[in-house]
C-alpha atoms as a PDB file:
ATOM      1  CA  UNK A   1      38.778  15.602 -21.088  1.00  0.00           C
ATOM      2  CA  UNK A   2      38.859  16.217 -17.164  1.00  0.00           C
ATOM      3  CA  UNK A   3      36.202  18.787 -18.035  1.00  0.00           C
ATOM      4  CA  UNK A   4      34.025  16.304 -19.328  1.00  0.00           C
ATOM      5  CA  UNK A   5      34.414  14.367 -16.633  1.00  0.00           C
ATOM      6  CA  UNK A   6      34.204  16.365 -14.289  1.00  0.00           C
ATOM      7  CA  UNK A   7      30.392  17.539 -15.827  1.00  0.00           C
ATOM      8  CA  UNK A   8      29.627  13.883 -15.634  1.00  0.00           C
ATOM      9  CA  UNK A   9      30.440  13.767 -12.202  1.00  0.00           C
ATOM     10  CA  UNK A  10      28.307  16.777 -11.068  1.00  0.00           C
ATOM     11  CA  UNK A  11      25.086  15.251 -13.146  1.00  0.00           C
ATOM     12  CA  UNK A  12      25.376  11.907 -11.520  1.00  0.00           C
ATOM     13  CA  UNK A  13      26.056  13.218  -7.499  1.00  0.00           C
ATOM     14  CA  UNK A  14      23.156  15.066  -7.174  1.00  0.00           C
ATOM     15  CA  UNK A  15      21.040  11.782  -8.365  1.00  0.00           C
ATOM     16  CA  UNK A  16      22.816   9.712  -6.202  1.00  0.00           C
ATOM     17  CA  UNK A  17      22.162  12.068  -3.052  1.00  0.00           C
ATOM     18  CA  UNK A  18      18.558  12.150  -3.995  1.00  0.00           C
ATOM     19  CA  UNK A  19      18.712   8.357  -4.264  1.00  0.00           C
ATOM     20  CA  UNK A  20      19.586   8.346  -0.480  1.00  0.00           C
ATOM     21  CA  UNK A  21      16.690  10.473   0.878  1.00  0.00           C
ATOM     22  CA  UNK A  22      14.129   8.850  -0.899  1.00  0.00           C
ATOM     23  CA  UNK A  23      16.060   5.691   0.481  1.00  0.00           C
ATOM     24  CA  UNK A  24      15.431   6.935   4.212  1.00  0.00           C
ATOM     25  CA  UNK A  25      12.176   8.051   3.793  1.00  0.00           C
ATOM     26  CA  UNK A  26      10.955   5.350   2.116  1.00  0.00           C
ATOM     27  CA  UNK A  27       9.962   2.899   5.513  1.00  0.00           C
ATOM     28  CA  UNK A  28       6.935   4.500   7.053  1.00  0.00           C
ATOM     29  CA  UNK A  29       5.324   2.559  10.038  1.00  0.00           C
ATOM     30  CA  UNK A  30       1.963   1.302   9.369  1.00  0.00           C
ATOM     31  CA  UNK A  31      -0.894   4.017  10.260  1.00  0.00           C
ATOM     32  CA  UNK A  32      -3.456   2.190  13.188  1.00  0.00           C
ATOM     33  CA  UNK A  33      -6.194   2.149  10.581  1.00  0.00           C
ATOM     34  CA  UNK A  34      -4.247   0.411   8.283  1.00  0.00           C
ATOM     35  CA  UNK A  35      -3.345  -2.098  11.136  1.00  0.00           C
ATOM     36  CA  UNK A  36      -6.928  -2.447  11.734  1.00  0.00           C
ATOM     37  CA  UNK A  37      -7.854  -3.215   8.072  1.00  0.00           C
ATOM     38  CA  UNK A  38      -4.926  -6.189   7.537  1.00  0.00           C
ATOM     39  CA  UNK A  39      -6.585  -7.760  10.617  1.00  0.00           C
ATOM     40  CA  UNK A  40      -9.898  -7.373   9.548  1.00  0.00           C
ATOM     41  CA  UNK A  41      -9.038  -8.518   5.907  1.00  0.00           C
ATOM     42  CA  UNK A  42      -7.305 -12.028   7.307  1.00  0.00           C
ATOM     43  CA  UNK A  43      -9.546 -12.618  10.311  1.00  0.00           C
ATOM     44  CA  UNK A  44     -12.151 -12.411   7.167  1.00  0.00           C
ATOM     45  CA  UNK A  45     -10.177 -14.646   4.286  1.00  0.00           C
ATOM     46  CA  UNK A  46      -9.406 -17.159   7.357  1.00  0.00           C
ATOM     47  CA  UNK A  47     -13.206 -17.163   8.055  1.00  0.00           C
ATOM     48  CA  UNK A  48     -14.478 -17.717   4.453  1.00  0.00           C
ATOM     49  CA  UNK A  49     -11.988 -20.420   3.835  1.00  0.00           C
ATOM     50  CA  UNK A  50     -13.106 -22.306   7.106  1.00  0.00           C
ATOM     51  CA  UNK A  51     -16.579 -22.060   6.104  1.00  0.00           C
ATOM     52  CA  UNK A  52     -16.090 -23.106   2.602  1.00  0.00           C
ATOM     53  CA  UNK A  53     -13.645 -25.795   3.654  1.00  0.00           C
ATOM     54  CA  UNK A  54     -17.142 -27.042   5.646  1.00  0.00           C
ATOM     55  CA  UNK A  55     -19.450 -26.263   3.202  1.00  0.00           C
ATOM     56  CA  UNK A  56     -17.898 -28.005   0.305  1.00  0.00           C
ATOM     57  CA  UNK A  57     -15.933 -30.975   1.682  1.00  0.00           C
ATOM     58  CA  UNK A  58     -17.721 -31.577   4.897  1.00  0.00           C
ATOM     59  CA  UNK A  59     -21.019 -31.087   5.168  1.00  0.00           C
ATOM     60  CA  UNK A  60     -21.361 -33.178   1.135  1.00  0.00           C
ATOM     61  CA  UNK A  61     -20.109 -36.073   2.698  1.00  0.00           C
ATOM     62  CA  UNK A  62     -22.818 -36.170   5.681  1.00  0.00           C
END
């Protein structure tokens, strides 16, 4: 019986400690590009909706 646990115990400590470094290294600060491109895709999206905000409910109405 302690044998078998025992065996247990050795197949699930090795998962666990693999569990933790993939845990640390999982954050990763963003790289500049990808910076760049999250501004570049909301400055965009912010634009269109501004301009189809005007196009569709402003500018009808005139």
């Amino acid at each position: 019986m302690a044998k078998l646990e025992t065996a247990q115990v050795q197949q699930i400590a090795p998962n666990t400690e693999v569990m933790e470094e993939e845990m640390v290294e999982e954050w990763f600060d963003l790289l500049p590009i990808e910076k760049k491109l999250i501004g570049y895709s909301l400055g965009l999206g912010i634009t269109l909706l501004v301009i189809f905000v005007l196009v569709f409910r402003v500018l009808p109405s005139m």
